[in-house]
Protein backbone atom coordinates (compact mmCIF):
# COMPACT_ATOMS: atom_id res chain seq x y z
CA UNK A 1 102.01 199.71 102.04
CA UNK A 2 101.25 203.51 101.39
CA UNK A 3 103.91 203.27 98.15
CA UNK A 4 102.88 200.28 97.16
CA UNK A 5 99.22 201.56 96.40
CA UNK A 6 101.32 204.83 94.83
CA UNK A 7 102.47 202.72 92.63
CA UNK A 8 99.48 200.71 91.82
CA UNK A 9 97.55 203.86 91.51
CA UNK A 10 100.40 204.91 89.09
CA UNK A 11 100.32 201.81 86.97
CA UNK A 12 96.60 201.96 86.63
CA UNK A 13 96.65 205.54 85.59
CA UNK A 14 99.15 204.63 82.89
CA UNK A 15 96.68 201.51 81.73
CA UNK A 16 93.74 203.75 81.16
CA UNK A 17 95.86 206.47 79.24
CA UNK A 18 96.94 203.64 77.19
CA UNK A 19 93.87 202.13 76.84
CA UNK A 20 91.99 205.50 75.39
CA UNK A 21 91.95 204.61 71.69
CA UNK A 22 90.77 206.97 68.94
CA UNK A 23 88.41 206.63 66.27
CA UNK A 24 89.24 205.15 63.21
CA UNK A 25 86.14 205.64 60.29
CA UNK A 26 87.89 203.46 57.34
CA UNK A 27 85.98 204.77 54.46
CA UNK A 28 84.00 208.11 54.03
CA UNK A 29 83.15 209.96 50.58
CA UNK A 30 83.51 213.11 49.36
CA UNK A 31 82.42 214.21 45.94
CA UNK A 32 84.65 215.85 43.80
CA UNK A 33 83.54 218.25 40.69
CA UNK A 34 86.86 218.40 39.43
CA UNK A 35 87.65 214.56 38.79
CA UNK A 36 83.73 213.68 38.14
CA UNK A 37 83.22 211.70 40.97
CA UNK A 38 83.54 210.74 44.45
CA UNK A 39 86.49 209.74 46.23
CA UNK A 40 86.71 207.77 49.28
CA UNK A 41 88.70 208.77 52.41
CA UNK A 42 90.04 207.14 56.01
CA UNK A 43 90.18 209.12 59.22
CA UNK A 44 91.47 208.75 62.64
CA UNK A 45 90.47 210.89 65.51
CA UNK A 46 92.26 211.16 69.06
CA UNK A 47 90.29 209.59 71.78
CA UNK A 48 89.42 213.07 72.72
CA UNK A 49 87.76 213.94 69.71
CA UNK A 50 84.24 213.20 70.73
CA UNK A 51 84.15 214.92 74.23
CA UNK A 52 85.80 217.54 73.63
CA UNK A 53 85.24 220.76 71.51
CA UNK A 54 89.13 222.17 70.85
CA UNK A 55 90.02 221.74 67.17
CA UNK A 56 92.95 220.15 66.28
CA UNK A 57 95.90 220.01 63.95
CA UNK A 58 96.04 217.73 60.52
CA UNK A 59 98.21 215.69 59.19
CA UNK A 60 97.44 213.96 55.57
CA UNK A 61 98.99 210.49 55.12
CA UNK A 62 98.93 209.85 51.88
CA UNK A 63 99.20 205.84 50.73
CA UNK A 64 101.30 203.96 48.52
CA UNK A 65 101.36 202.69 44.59
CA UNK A 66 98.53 200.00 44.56
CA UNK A 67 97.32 200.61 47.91
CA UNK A 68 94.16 202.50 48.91
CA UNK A 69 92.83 204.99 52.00
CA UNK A 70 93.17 201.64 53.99
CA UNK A 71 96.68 200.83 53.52
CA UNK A 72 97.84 202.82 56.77
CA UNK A 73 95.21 201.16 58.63
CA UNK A 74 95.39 197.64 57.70
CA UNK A 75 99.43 197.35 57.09
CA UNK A 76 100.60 200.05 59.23
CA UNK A 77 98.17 199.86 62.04
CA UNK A 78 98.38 203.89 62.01
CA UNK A 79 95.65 204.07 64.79
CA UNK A 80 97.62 201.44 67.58
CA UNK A 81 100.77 203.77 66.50
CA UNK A 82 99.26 207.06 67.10
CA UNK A 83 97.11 206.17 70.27
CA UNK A 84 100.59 205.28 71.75
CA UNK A 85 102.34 208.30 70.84
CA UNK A 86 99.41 210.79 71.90
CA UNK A 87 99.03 209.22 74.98
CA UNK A 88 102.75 208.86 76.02
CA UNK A 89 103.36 212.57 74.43
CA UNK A 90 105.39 211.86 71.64
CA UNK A 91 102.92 213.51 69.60
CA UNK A 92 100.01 216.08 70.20
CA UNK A 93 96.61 215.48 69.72
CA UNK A 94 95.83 215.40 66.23
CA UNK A 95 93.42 214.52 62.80
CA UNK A 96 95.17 211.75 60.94
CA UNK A 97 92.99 211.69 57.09
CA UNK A 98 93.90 209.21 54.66
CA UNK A 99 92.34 209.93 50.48
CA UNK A 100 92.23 207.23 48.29
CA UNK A 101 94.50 207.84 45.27
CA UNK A 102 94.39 204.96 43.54
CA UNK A 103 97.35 205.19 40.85
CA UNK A 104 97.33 209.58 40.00
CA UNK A 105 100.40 209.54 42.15
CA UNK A 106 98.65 212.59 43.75
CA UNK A 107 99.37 215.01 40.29
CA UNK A 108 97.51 216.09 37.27
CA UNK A 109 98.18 213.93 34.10
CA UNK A 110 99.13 215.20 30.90
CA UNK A 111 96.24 215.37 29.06
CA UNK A 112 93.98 216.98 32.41
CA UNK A 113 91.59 213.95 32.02
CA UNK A 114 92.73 213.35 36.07
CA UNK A 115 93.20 216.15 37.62
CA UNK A 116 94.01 214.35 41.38
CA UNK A 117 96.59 216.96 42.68
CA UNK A 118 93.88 219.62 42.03
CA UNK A 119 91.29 218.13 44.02
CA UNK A 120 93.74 217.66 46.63
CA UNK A 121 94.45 221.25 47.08
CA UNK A 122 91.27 222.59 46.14
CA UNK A 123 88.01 220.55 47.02
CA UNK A 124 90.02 217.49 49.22
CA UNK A 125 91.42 219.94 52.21
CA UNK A 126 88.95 222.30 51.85
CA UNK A 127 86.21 219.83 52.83
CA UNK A 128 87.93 218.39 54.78
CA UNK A 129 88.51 221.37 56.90
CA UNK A 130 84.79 221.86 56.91
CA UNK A 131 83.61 218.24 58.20
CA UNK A 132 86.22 218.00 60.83
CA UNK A 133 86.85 220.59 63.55
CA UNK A 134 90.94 221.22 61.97
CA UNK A 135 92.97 223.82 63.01
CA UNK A 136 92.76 225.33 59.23
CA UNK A 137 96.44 227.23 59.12
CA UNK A 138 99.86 226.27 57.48
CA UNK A 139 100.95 226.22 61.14
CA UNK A 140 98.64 223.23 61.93
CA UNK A 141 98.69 221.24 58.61
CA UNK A 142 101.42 218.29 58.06
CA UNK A 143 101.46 216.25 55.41
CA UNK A 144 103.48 212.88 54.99
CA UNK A 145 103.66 209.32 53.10
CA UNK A 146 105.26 206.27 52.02
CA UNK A 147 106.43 205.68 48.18
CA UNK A 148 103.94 206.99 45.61
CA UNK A 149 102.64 208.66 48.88
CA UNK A 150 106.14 210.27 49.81
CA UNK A 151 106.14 211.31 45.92
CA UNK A 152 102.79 213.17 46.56
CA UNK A 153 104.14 214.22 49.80
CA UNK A 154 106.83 216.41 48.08
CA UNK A 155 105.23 216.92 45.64
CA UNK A 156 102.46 219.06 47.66
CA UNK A 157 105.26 220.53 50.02
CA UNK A 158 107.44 221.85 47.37
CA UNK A 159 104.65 223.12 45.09
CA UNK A 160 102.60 224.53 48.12
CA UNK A 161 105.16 225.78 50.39
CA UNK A 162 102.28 227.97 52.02
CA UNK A 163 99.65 225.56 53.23
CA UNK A 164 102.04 222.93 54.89
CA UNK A 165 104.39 223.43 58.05
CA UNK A 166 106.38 219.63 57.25
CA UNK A 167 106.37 216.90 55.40
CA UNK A 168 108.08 213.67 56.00
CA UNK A 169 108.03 211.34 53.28
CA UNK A 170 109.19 207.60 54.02
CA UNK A 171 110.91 205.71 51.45
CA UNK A 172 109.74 208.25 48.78
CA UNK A 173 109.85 207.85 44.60
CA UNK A 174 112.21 210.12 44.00
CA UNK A 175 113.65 209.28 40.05
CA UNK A 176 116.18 210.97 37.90
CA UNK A 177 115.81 211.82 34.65
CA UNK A 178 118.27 208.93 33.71
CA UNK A 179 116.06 206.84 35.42
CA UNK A 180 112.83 207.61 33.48
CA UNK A 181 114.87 208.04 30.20
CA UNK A 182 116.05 204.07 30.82
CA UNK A 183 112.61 202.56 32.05
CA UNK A 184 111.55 199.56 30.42
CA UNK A 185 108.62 200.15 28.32
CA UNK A 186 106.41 198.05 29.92
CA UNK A 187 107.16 199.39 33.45
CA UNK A 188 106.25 202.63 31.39
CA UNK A 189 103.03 201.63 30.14
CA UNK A 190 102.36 200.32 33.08
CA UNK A 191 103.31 202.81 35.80
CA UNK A 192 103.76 206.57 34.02
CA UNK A 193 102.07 206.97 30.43
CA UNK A 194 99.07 207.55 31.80
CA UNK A 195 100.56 210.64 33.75
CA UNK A 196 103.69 211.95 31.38
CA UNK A 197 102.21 210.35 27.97
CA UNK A 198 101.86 207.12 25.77
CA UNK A 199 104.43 205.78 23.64
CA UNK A 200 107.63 208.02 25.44
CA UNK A 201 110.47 206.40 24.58
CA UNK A 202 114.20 207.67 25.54
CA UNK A 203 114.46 211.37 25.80
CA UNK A 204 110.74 211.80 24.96
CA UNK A 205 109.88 211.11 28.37
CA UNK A 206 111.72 214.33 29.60
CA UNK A 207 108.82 216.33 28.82
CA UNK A 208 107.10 219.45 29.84
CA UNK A 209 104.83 217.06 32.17
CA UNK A 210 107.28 215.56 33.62
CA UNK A 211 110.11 218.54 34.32
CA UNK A 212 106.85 219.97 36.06
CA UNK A 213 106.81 216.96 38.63
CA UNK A 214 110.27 215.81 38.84
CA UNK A 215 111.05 216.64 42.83
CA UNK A 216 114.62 217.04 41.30
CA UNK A 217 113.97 219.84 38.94
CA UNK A 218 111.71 221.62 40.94
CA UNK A 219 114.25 221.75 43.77
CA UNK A 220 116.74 222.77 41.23
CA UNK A 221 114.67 225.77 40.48
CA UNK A 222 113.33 227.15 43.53
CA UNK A 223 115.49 229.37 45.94
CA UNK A 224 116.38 228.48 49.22
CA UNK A 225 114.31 230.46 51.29
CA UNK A 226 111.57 229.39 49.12
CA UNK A 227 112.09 225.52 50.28
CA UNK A 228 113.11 226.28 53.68
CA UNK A 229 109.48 227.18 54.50
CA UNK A 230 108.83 223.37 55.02
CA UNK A 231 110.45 221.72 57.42
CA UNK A 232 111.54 218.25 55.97
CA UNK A 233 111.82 214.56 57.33
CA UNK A 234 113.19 212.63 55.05
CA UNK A 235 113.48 208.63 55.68
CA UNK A 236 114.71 205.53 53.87
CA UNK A 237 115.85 202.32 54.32
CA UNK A 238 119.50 201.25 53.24
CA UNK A 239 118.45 198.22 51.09
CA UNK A 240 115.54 200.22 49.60
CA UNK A 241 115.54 200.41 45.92
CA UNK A 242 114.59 204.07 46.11
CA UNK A 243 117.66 204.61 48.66
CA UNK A 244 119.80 206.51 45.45
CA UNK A 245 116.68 208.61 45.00
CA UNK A 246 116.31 209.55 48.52
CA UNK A 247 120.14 210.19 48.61
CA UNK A 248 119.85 212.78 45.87
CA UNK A 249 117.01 214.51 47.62
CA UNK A 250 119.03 214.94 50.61
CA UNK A 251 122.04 216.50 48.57
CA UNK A 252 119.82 218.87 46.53
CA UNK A 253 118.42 220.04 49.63
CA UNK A 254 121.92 220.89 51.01
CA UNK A 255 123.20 222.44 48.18
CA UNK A 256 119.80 225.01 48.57
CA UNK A 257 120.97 225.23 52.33
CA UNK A 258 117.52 223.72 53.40
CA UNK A 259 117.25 222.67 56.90
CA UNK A 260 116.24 219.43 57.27
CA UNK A 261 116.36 215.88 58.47
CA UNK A 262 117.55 212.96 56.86
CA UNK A 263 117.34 209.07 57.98
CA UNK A 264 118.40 206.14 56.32
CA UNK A 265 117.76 203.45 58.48
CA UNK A 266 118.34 199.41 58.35
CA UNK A 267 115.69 198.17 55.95
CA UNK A 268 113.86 197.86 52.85
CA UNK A 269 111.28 199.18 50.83
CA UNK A 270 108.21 197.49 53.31
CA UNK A 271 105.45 197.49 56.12
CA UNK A 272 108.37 196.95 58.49
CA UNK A 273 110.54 199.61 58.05
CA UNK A 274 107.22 202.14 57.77
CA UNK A 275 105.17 201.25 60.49
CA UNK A 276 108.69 201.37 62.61
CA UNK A 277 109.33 204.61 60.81
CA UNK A 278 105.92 206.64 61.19
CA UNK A 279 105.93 207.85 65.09
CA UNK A 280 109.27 209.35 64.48
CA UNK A 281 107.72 210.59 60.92
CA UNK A 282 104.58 212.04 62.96
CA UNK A 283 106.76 213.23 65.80
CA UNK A 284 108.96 215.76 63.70
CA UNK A 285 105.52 217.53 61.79
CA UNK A 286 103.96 217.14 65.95
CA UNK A 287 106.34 219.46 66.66
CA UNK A 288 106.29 221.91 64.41
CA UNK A 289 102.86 222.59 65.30
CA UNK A 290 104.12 223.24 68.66
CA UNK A 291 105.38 227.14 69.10
């Protein structure tokens, strides 16, 4: 009778940790001098967040081409995923903050009229260091993403080796310069003039702009110990069209002797394979925040 009621007592125990859910707010603002305007923003908070007064580590999930700051909400229920992991210990306590991007595939554009991966860096983290009670330290900041979003995610990591302990982009846009050279114009127009320049055609699009923002290159041209002060998750699915990409990454990285992790999973470039992809994602940058 006496370990029956253990056990009961057990199960219930569990149930409540489980049932502790954090607090999702799906759209905030913050203005933003740089692009002329105000950006909107998601945020989840550990169940904790409200009772307690600890501050806590960040990590900035960045969204997808065509998606907004609700993307990891709606399609990959981010909140269900971490309120599982935190409360099982998979992953520590954290701040999960989601910006809106819209299509700046989180860098500046050619001609500075959007100027997105400056606001990141300068008025984005800043404030949101100030609103939230964030561990404000390289040691406590992760950063991570899905497509576009893994794009931005080493993009950031690579250019600002400094502010971010990991990244771990899923399924990210990682292109060769064949692959940009070949694009069909209208995928062109459509998806990269506004960022590299209108009208590129062939070797034109191998520009100045874009050499600054291929995640090729600028692996290519930083030193090891330069890159190794990110710790890298790197995840894709096998039947992903962005699988080559992803591939290259991995052997550029191990040609620079960068420690790192790569996964290439069953799966394709969609909600599945990320939302079955991100507690493994958030685990990796949870522990580099522990010491």
């Amino acid at each position: 009778m006496q370990k029956t009621i253990l056990l009961a007592f057990s199960f219930m125990c569990g149930f409540f940790s489980w049932a502790q859910t954090g607090k999702v707010i799906e759209t905030q603002q913050v203005a933003s001098n740089i692009l002329k305007r105000s950006v909107q923003y998601g945020v989840y908070l550990p169940a904790d967040y409200e009772t307690s007064q600890r501050t806590y580590p960040v990590v900035y999930l960045l969204h997808g081409y065509t998606d907004d700051q609700t993307g990891w909400l709606q399609y990959g229920e981010i909140n269900r995923y971490a309120d599982k992991a935190i409360a099982d210990g998979t992953i520590p306590p954290m701040i999960i903050i989601m910006p809106d991007a819209d299509s700046s595939w989180y860098i500046d554009s050619y001609d500075n009229k959007e100027n997105y991966e400056q606001f990141f860096i300068k008025e984005f983290i800043p404030a949101m260091e100030k609103k939230f009670r964030i561990k404000a330290e390289k040691s406590h900041r992760g950063i991570a993403g899905l497509s576009m979003g893994g794009y931005g995610t080493l993009i950031y990591a690579l250019k600002y080796p400094n502010m971010f302990a990991a990244a771990a982009p899923l399924s990210a846009a990682v292109f060769t310069d064949e692959e940009m050279q070949n694009m069909p114009e209208a995928q062109w127009d459509r998806t990269f003039a506004q960022l590299f320049g209108r009208g590129l055609k062939g070797k034109d699009r191998l520009s100045e702009a874009w050499y600054k923002n291929s995640i090729l290159r600028i692996i290519e041209e930083k030193n090891g110990a330069e890159l190794n002060k990110v710790k890298y998750w790197i995840d894709c699915g096998d039947d992903d069209f962005l699988s080559g990409g992803n591939a290259l990454l991995h052997v550029a990285l191990r040609k620079k002797l960068v420690n790192h992790e790569y996964r290439m999973r069953d799966g394709k470039h969609d909600w599945t394979y990320w939302r079955t992809g991100i507690t493994d994602a958030l685990a990796f940058i949870g522990q580099s925040f522990r010491r």
